[in-house]
N, C-alpha and C. Protein backbone atom coordinates (compact mmCIF):
# COMPACT_ATOMS: atom_id res chain seq x y z
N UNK A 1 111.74 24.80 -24.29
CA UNK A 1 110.73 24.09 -23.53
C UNK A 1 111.34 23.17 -22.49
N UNK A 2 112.18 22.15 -22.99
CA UNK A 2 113.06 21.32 -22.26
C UNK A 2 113.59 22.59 -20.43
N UNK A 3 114.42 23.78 -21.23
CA UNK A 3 115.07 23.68 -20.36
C UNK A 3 113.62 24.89 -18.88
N UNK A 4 112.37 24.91 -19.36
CA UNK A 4 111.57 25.31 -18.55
C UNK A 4 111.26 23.86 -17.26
N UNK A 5 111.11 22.68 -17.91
CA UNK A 5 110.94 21.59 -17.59
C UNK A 5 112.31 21.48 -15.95
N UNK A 6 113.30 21.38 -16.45
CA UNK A 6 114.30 21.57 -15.59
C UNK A 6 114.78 22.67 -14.61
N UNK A 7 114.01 23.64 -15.04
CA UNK A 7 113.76 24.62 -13.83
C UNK A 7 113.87 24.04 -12.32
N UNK A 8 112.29 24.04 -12.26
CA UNK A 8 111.98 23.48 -11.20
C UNK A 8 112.34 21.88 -10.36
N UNK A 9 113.31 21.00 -11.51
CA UNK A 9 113.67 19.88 -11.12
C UNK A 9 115.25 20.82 -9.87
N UNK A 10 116.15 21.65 -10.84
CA UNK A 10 116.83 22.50 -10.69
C UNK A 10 117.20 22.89 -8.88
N UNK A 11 115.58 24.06 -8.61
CA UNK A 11 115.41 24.30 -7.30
C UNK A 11 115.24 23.20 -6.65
N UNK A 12 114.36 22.26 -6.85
CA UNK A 12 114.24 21.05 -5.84
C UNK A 12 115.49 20.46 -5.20
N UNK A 13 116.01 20.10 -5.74
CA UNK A 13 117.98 20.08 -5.99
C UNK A 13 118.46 20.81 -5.01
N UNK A 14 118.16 21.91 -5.11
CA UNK A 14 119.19 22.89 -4.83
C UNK A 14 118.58 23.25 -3.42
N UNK A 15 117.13 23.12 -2.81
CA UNK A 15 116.34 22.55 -1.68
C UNK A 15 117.04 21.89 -0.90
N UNK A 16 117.05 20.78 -1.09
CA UNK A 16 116.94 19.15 -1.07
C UNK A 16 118.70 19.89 -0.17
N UNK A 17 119.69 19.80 -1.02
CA UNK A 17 120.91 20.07 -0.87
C UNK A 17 120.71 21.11 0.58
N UNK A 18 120.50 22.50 0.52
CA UNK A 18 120.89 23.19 1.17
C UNK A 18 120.04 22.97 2.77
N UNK A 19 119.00 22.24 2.63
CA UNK A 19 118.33 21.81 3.82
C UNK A 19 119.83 20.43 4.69
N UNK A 20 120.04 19.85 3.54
CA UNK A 20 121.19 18.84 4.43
C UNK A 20 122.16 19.31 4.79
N UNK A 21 122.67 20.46 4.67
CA UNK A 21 123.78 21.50 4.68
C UNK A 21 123.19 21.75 6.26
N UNK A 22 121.84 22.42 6.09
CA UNK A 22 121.89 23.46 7.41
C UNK A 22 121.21 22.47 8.66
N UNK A 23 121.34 20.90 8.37
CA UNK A 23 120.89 20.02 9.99
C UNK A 23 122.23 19.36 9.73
N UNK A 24 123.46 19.66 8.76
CA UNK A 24 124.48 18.87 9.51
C UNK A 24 125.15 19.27 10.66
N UNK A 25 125.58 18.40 11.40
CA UNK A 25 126.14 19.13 13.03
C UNK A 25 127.32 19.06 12.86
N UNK A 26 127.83 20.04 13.66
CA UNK A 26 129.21 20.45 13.75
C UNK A 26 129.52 19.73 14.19
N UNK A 27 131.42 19.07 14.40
CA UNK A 27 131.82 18.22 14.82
C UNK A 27 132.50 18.72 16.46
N UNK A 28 132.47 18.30 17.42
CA UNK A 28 132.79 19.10 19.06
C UNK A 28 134.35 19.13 18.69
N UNK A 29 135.18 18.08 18.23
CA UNK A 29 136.49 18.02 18.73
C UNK A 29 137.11 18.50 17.73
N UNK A 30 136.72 18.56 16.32
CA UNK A 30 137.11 19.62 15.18
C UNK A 30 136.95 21.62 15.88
N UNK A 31 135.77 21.59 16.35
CA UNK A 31 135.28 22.66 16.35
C UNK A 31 136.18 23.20 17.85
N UNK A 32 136.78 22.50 18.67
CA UNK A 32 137.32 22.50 19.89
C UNK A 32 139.43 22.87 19.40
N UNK A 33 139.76 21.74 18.51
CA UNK A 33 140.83 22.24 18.37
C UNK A 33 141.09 23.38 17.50
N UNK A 34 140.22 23.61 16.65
CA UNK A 34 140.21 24.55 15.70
C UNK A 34 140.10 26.21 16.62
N UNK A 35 138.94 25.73 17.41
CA UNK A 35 139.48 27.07 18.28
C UNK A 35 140.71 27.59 19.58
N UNK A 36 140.78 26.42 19.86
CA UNK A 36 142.43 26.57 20.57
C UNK A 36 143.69 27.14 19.85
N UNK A 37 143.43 26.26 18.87
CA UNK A 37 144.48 26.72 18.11
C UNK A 37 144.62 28.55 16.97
N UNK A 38 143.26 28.76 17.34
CA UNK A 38 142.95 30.29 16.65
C UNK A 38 142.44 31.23 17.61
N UNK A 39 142.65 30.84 19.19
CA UNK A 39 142.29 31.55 20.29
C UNK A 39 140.88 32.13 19.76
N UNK A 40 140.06 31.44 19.55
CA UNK A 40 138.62 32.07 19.11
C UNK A 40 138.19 31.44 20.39
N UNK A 41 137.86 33.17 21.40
CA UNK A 41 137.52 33.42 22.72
C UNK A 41 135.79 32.96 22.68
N UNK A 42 135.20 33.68 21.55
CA UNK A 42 133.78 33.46 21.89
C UNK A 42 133.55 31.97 21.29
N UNK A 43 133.87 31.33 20.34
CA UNK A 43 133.65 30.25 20.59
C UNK A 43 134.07 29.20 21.47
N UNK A 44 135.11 29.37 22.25
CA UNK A 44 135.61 28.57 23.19
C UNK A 44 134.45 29.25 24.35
N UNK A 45 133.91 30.24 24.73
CA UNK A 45 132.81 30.59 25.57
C UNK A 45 132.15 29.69 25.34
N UNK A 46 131.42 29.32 24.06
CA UNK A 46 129.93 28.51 23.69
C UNK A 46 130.07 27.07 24.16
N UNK A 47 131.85 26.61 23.41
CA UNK A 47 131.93 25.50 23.36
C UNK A 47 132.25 24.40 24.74
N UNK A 48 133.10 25.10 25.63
CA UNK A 48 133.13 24.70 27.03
C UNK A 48 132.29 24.54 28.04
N UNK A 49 131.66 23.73 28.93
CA UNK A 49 131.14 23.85 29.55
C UNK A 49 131.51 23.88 31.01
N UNK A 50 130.50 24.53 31.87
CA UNK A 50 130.46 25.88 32.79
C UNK A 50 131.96 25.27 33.92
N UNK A 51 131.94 24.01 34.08
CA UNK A 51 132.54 23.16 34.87
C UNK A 51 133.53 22.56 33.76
N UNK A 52 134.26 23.02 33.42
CA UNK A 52 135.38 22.53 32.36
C UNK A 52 136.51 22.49 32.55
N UNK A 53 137.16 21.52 32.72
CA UNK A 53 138.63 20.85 33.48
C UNK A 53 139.78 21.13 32.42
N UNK A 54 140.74 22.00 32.13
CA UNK A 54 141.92 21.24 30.84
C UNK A 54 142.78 21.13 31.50
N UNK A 55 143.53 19.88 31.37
CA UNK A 55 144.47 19.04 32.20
C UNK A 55 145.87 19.28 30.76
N UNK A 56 147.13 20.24 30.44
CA UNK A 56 147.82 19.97 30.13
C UNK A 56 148.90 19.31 29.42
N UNK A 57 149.33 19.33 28.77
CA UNK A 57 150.88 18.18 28.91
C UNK A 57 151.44 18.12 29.80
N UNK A 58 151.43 19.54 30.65
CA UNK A 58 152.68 19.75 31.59
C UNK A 58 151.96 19.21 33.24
N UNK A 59 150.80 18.73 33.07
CA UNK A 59 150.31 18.44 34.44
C UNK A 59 149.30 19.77 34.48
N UNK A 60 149.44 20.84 34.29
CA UNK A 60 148.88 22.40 34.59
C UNK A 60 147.52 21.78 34.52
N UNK A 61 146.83 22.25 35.62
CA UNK A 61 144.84 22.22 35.61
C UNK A 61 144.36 23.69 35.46
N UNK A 62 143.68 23.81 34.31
CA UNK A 62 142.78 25.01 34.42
C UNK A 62 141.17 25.00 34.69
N UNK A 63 140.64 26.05 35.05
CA UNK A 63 138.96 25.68 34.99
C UNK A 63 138.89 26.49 33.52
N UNK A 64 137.23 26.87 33.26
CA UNK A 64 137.37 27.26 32.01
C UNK A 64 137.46 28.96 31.97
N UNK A 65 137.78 29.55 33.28
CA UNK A 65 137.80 30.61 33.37
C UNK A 65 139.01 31.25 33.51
N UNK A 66 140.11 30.23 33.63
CA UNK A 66 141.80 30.57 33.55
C UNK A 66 141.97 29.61 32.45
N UNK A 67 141.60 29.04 31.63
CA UNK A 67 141.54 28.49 30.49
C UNK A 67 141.86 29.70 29.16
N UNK A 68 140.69 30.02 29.55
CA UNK A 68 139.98 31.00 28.11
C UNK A 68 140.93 32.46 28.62
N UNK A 69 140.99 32.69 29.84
CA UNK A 69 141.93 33.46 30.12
C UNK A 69 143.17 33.45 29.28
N UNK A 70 144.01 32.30 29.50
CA UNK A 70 145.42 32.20 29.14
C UNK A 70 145.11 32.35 27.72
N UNK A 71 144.20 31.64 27.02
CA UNK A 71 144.22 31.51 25.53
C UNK A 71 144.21 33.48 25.21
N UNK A 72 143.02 33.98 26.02
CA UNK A 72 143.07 35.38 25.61
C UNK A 72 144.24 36.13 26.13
N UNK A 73 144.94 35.96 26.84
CA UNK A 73 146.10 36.77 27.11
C UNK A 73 147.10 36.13 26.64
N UNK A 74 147.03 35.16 25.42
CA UNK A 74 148.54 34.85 24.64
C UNK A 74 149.31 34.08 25.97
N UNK A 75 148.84 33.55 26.87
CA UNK A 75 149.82 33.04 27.82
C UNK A 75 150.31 31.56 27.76
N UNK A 76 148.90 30.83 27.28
CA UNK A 76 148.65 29.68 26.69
C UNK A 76 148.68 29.97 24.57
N UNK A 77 149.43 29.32 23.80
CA UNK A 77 149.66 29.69 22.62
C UNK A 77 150.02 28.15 22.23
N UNK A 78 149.03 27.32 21.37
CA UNK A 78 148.66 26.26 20.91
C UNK A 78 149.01 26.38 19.20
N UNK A 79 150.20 26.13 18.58
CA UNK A 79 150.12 26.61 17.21
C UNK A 79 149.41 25.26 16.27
N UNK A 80 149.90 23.82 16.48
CA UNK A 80 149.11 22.88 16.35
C UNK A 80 148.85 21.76 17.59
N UNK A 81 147.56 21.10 17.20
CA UNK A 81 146.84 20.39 18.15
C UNK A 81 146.01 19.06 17.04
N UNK A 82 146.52 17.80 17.18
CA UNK A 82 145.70 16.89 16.39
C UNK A 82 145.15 15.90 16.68
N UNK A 83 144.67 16.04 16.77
CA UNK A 83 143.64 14.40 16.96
C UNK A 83 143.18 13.18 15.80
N UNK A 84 143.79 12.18 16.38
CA UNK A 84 143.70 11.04 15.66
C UNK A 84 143.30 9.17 16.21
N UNK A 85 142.88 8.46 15.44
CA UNK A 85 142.53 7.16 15.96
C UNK A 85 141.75 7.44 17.40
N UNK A 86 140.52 8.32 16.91
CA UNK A 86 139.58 7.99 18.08
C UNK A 86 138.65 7.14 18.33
N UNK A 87 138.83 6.82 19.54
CA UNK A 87 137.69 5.97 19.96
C UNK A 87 136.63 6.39 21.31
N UNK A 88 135.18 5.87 20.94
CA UNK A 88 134.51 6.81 21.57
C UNK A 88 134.02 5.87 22.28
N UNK A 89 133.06 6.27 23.07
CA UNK A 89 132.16 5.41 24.06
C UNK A 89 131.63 6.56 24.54
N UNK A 90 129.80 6.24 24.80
CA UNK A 90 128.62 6.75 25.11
C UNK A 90 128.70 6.29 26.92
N UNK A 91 128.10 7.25 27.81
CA UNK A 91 127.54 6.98 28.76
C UNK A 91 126.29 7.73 29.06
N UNK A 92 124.99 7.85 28.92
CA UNK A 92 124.41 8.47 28.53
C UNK A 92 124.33 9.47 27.46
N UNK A 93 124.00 10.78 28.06
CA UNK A 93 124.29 11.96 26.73
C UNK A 93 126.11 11.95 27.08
N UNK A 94 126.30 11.40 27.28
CA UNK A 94 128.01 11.81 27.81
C UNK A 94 128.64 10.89 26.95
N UNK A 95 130.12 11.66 26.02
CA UNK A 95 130.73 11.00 25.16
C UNK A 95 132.50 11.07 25.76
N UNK A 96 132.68 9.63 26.15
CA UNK A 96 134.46 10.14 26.25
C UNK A 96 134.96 9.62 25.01
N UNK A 97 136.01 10.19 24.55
CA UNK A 97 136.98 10.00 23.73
C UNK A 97 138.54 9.65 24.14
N UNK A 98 139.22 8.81 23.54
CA UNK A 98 140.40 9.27 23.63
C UNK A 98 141.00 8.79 22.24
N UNK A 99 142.14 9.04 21.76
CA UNK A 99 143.21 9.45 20.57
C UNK A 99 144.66 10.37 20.84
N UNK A 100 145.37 9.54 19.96
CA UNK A 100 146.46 10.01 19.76
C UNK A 100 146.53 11.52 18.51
N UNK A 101 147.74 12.39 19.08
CA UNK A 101 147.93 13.45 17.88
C UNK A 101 149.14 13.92 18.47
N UNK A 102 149.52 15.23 17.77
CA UNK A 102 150.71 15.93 18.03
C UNK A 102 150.16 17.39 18.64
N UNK A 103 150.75 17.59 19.58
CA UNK A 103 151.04 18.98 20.34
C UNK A 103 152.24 19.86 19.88
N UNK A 104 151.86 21.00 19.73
CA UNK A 104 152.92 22.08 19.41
C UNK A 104 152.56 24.02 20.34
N UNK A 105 152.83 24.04 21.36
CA UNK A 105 152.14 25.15 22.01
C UNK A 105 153.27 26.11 22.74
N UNK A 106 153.04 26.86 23.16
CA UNK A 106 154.06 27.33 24.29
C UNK A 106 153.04 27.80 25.52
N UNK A 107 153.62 28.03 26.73
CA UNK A 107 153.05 28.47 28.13
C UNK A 107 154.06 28.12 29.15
N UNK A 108 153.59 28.70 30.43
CA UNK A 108 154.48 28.70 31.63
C UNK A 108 153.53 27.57 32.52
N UNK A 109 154.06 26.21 32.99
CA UNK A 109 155.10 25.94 32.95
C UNK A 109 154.95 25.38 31.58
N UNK A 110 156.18 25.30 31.06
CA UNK A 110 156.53 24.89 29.50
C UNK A 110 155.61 23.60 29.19
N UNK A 111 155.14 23.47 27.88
CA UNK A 111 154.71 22.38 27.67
C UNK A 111 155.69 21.45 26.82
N UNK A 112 155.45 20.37 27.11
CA UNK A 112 155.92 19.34 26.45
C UNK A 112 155.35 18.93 24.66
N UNK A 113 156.02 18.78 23.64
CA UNK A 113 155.45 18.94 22.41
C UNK A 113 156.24 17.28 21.92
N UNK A 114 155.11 17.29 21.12
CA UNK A 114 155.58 16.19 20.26
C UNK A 114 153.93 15.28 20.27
N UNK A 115 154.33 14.27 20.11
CA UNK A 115 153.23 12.69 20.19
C UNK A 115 152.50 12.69 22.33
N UNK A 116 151.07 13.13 21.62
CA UNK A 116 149.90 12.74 22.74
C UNK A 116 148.71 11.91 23.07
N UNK A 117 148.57 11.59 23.82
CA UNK A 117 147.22 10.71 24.32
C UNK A 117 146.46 11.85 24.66
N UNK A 118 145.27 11.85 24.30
CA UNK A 118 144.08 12.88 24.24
C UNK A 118 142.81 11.72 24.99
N UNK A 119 141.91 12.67 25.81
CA UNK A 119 141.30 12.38 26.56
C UNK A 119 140.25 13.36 26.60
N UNK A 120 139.24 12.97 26.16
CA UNK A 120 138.68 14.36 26.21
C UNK A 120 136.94 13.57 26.80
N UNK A 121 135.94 14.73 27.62
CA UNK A 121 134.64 14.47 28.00
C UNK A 121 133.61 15.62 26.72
N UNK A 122 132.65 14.86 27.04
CA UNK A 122 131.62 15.81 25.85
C UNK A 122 130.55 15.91 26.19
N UNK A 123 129.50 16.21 26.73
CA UNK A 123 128.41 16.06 27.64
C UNK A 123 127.18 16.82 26.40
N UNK A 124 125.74 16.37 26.63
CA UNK A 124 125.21 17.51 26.11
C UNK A 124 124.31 18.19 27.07
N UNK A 125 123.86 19.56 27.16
CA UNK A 125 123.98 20.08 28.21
C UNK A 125 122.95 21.08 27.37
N UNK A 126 121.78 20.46 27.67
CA UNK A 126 120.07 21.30 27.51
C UNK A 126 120.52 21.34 26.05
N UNK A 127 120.65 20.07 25.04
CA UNK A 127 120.61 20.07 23.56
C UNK A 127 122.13 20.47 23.14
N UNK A 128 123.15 21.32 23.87
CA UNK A 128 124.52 21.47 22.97
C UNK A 128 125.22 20.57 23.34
N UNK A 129 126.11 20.26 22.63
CA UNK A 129 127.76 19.47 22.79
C UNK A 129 128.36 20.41 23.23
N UNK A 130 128.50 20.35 24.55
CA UNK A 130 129.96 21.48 25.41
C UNK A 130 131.10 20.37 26.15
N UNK A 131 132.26 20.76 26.06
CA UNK A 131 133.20 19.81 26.46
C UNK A 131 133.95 20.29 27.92
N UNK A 132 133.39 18.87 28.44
CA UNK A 132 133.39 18.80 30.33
C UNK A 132 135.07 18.97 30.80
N UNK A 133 135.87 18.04 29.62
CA UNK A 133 137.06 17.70 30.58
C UNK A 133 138.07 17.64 28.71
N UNK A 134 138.95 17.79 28.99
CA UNK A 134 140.24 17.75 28.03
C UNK A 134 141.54 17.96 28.38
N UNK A 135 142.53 16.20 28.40
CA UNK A 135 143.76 16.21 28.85
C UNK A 135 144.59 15.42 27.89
N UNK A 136 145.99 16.33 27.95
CA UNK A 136 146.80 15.69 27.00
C UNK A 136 148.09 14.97 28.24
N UNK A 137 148.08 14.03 27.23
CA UNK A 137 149.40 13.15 28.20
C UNK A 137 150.92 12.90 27.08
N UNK A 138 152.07 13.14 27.61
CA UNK A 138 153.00 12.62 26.54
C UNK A 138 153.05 11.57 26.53
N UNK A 139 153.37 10.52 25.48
CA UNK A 139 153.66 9.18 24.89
C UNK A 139 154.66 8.88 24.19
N UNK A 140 155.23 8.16 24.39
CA UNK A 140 156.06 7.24 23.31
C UNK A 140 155.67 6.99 21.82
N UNK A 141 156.98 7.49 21.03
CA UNK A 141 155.97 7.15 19.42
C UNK A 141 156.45 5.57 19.85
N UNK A 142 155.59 4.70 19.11
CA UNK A 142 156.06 2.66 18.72
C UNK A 142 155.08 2.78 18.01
N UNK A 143 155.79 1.19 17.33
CA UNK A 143 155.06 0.94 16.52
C UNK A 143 153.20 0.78 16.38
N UNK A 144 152.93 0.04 18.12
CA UNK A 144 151.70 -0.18 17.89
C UNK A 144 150.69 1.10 18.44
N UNK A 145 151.52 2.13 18.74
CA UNK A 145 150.98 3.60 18.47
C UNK A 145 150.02 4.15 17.53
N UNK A 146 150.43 3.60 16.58
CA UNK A 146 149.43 4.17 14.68
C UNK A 146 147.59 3.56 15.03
N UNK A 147 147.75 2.16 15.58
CA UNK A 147 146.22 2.21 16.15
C UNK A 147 145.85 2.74 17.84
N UNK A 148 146.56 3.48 18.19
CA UNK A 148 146.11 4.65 19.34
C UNK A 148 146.80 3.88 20.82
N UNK A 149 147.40 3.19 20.81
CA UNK A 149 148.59 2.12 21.43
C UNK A 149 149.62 2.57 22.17
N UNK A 150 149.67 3.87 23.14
CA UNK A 150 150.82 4.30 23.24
C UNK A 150 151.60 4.62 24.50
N UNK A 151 152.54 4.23 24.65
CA UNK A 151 153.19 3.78 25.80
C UNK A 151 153.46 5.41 26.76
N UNK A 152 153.12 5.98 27.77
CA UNK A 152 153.16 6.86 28.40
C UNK A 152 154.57 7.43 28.83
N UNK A 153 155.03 8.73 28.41
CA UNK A 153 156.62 8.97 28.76
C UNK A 153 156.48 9.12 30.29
């Protein structure tokens, strides 16, 4: 009898749960390095938007159409990419970020690897998060680096 009682407490539960599952939102800059770094072409399609700047380590500017290029022709090859100690600020629907992480990639002209300043734009654009602008700069590791502090090589 008991466990008829708990049935239906059971599904409610299990409701309740899978409804908060399917309105949590993806995160842009998880969902951004994760595909750089796995050359996932169609999601870097969704996730970029139409006017999308990537500014390098090495100085190199791409739009998002020699972007997604290089990533698909192995020319651009990102093995890790991290982001850390971000800080954000709103300007309208528009989110900049910047944070420190580590770069590890290869391309022509060579990139520079190690400790970066990340810079990235996030716009939303008719309801999605597509990302406007993304640039890496080299830095100096120091000490006051660890809270996002970092002196430009």
């Amino acid at each position: 009898m008991k466990i008829l009682q708990l049935v239906p407490l059971l599904l409610a539960l299990a409701l309740c749960v899978a409804g908060g599952v399917a309105h949590a939102k993806a995160d842009t800059v998880a969902l951004y390095t994760e595909a750089v770094m796995t050359g996932d072409v169609p999601v870097l399609e969704k996730l970029l938007a139409p006017n999308y700047w990537h500014i390098s380590a090495n100085g190199h500017i791409r739009d998002k159409k020699h972007f997604i290029q290089s990533i698909k022709s192995k020319a651009l090859v990102v093995d890790r990419l991290t982001i850390t100690n971000v800080r954000e600020t709103m300007i309208g629907n528009t989110r900049l970020l910047t944070g420190n992480g580590f770069l590890k990639g290869t391309t022509v002209p060579p990139l520079p690897q190690g400790l970066m300043r990340y810079t990235m734009v996030i716009a939303d654009n008719n309801g999605t998060q597509q990302v406007v602008l993304f640039q890496a700069t080299p830095v100096q590791p120091a000490p006051d680096c660890k809270d996002g502090n970092c002196r430009i090589q």
